[in-house]
Protein backbone atom coordinates (compact mmCIF):
# COMPACT_ATOMS: atom_id res chain seq x y z
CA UNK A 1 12.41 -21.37 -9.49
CA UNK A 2 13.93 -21.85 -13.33
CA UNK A 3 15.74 -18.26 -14.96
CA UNK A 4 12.83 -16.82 -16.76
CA UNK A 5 12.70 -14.40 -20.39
CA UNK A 6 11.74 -11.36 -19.07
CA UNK A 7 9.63 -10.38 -22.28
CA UNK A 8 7.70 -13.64 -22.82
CA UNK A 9 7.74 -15.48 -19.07
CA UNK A 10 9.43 -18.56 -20.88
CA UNK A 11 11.88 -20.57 -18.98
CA UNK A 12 15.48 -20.64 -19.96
CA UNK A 13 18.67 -22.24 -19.29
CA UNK A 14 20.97 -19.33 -19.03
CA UNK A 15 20.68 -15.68 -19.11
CA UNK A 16 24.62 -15.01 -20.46
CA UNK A 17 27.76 -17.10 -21.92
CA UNK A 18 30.93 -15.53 -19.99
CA UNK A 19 33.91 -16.04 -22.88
CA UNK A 20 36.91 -14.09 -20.40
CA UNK A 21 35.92 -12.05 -17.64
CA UNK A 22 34.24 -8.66 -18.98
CA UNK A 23 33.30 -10.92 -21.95
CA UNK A 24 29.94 -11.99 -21.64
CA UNK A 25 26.98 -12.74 -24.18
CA UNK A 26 23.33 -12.10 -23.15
CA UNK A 27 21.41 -15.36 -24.37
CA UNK A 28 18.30 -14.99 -26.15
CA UNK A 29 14.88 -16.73 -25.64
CA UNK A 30 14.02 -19.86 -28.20
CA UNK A 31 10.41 -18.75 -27.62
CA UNK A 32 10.16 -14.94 -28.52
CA UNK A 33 14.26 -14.84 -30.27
CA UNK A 34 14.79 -11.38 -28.01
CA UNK A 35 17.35 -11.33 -25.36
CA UNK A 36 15.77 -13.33 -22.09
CA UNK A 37 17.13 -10.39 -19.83
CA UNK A 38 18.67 -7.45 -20.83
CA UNK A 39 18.70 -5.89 -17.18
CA UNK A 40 21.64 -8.32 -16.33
CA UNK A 41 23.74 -5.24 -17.95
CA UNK A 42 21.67 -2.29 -16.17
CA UNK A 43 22.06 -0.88 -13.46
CA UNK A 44 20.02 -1.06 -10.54
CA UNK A 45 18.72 2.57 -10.36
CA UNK A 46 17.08 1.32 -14.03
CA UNK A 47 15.72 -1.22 -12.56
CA UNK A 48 13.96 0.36 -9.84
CA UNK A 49 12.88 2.85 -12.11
CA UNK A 50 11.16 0.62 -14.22
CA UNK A 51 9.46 -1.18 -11.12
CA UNK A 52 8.26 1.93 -10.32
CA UNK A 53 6.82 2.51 -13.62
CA UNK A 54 4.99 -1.24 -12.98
CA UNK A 55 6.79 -2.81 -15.92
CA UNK A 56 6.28 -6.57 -16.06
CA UNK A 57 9.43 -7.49 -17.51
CA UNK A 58 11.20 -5.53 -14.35
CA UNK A 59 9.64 -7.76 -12.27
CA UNK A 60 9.96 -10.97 -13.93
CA UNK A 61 13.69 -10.20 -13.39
CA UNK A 62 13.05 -9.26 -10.05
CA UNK A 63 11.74 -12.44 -9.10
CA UNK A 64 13.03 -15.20 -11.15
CA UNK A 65 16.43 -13.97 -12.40
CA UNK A 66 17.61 -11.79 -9.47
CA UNK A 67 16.03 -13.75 -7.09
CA UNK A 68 17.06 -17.00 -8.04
CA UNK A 69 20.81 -16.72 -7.46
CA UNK A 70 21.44 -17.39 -4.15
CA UNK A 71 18.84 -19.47 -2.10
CA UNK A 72 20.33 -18.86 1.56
CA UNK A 73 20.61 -14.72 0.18
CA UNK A 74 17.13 -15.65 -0.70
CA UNK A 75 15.87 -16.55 2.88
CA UNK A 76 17.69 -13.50 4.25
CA UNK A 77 15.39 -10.92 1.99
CA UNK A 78 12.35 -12.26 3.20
CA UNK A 79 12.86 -11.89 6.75
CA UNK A 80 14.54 -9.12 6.29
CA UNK A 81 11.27 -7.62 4.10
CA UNK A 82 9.36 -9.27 6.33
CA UNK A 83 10.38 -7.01 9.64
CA UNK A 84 10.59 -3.41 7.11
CA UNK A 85 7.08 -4.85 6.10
CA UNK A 86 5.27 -4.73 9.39
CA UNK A 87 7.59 -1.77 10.90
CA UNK A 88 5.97 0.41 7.65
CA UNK A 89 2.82 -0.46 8.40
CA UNK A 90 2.93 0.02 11.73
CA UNK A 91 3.89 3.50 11.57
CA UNK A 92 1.29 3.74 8.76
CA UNK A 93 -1.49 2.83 11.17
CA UNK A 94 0.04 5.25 13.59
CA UNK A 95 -0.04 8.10 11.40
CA UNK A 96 -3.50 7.26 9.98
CA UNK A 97 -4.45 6.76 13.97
CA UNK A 98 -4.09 10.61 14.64
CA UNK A 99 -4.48 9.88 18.57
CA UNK A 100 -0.52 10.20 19.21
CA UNK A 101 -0.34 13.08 21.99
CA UNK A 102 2.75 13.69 24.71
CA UNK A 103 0.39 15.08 26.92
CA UNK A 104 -1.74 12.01 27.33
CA UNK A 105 -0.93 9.79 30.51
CA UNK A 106 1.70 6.80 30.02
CA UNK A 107 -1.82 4.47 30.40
CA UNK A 108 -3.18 5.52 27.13
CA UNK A 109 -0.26 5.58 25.56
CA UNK A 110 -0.24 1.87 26.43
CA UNK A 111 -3.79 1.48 25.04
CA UNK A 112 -2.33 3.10 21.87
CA UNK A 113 -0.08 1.03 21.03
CA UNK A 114 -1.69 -2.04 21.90
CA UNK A 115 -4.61 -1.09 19.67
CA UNK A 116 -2.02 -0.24 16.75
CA UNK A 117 -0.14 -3.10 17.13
CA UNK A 118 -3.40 -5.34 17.47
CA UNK A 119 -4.89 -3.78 14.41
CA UNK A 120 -1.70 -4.38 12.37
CA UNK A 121 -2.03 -7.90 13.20
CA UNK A 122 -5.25 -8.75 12.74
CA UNK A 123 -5.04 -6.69 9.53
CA UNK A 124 -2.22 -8.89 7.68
CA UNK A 125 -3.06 -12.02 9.45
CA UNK A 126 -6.37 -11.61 7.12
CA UNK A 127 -4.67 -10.49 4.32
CA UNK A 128 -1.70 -13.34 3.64
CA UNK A 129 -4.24 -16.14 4.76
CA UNK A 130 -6.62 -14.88 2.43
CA UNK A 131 -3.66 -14.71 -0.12
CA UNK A 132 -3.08 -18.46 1.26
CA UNK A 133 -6.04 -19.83 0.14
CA UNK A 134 -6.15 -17.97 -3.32
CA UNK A 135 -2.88 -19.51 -3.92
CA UNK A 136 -4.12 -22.60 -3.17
CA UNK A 137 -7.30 -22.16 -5.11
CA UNK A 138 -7.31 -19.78 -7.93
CA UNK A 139 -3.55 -18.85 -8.87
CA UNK A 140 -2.63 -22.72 -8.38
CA UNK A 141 -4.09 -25.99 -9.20
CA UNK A 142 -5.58 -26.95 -6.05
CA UNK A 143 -3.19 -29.51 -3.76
CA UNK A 144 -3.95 -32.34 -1.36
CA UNK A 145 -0.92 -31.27 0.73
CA UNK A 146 0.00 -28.09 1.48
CA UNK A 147 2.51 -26.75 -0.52
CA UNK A 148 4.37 -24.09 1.60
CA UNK A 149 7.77 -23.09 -0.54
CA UNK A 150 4.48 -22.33 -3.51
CA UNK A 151 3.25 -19.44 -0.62
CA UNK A 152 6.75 -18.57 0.18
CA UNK A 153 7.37 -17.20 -3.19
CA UNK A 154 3.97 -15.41 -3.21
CA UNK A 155 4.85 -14.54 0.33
CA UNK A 156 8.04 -12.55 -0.60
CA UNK A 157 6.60 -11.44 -3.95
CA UNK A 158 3.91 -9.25 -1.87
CA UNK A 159 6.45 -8.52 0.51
CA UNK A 160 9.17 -6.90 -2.15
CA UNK A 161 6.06 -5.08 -4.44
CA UNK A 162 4.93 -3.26 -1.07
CA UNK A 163 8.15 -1.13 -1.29
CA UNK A 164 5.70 1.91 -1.84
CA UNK A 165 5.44 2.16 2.10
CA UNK A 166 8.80 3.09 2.92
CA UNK A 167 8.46 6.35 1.03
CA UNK A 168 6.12 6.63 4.38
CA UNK A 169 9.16 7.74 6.15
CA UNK A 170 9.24 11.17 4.37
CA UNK A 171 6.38 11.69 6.63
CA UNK A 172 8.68 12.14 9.22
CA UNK A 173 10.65 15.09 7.72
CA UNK A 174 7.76 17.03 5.90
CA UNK A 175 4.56 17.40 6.65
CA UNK A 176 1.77 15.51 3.97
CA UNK A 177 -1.67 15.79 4.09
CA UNK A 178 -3.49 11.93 5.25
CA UNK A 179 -4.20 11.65 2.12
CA UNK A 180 -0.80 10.92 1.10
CA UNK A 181 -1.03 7.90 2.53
CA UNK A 182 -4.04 6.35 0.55
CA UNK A 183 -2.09 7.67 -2.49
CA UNK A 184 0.65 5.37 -1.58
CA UNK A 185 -1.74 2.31 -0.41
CA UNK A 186 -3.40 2.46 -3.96
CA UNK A 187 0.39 2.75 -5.58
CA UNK A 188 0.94 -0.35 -3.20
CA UNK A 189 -1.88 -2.50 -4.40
CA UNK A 190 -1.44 -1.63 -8.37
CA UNK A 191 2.46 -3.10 -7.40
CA UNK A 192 1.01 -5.84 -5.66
CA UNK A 193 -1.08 -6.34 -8.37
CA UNK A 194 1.89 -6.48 -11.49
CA UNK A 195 4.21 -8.74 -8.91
CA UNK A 196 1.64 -11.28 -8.92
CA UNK A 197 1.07 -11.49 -12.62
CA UNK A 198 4.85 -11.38 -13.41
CA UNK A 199 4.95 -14.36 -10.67
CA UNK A 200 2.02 -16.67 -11.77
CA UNK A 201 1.41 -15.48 -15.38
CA UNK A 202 -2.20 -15.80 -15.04
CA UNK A 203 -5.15 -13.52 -16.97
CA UNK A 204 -5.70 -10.08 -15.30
CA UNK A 205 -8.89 -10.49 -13.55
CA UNK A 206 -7.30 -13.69 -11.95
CA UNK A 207 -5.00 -11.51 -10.35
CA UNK A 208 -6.97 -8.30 -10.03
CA UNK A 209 -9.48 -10.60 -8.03
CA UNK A 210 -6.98 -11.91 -5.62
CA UNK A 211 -5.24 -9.01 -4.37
CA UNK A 212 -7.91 -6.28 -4.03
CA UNK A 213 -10.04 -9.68 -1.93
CA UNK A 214 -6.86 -9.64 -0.15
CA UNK A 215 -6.51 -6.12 0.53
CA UNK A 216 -10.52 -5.74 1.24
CA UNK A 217 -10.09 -8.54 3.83
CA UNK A 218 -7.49 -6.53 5.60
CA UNK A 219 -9.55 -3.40 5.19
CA UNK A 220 -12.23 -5.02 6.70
CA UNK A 221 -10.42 -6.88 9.98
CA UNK A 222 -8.23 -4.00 10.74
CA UNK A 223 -11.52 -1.54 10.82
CA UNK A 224 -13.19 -4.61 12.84
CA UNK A 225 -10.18 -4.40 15.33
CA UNK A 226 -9.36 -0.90 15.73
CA UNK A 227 -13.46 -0.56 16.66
CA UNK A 228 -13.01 -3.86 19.45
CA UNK A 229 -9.97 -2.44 20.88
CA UNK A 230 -11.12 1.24 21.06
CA UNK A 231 -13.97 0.16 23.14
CA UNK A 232 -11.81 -1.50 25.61
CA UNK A 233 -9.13 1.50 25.45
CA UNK A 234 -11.91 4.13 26.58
């Protein structure tokens, strides 16, 4: 992916002229004449703070300017979002579960954790091929060959916006009510939501459409399998 201004979405060349080292120049955009990223000079903590805050701009940097440096760094974030991904939402379906006792016999343990586990895959195997087909369909032009580095990059986008589940993992040092954990879903899917129209620059329904039918389909299979699998369980 080209270096992209972070206010406008325009591609540019360059983000900074180095003259000596500690004497650089922030470019600016030809399009809107601001400067294409000023977050090359922040620090991180201001960038995460403005992700949090679901500022556009802070992920346009995120994912074209950040991202875009290294493309062998770049393989090593995804899986490595990939596996904190599915580990978060694993214990999320555990917590929201309830049925975790010590006293219960190893055997239903088992049946536990195979219905967690099948209920986390069933749920996201919904969910990214539904985002699959949307990328094909409405956020792209539609392809006669399957373009799979187009889905990577929407792959990793929903991947890095879903960092709302590791604050989770407080749940295992203080005690939250359950519904702490829809508060965090719906903080999810808004990030999900701003990712994917920093990524694709598209209108807001467009996008708006695409990940709650996304999240709906997981909804939906995960509810389908945790019902299938409880039947066998008891």
């Amino acid at each position: 992916m080209e270096l992209r201004c972070v206010n406008c979405g325009v591609g540019v060349q360059r983000l900074l002229v180095q003259y000596s080292p500690g004497n650089i120049r922030l470019t600016k955009c030809e399009n809107c004449r601001a400067v294409a990223d000023p977050y090359v000079e922040c620090e991180f903590m201001i960038l995460l703070i403005d992700l949090i805050l679901h500022k556009e701009r802070a992920y346009r940097h995120l994912l074209f300017n950040l991202l875009n440096q290294d493309s062998i760094a770049r393989e090593g974030i995804l899986w490595k979002s990939s596996l904190i991904y599915f580990l978060a939402d694993i214990y999320r379906t555990a917590l929201l579960s309830g049925e975790w006792n010590s006293s219960k016999s190893s055997l239903f343990s088992v049946c536990i954790c195979g219905k967690v586990l099948g209920e986390v895959f069933c749920g996201n195997l919904s969910f990214f091929g539904f985002l699959f087909l949307a990328d094909r369909v409405f956020l792209d032009k539609p392809k006669s060959t399957l373009d799979i580095s187009s889905f990577k990059t929407v792959f990793l986008t929903i991947l890095l916006s879903s960092y709302f589940k590791i604050f989770l993992t407080s749940m295992m040092v203080w005690e939250f009510p359950s519904s702490a954990i829809y508060i965090v879903d719906v903080l999810g899917i808004s990030s999900n939501y701003m990712a994917l129209k920093a990524l694709k620059q598209l209108p807001n329904a467009s996008c708006i459409g695409v990940v709650l039918g996304a999240h709906g389909a997981k909804f939906l299979i995960s509810a389908c399998s945790a019902i299938l699998s409880s039947s066998f369980c008891f």
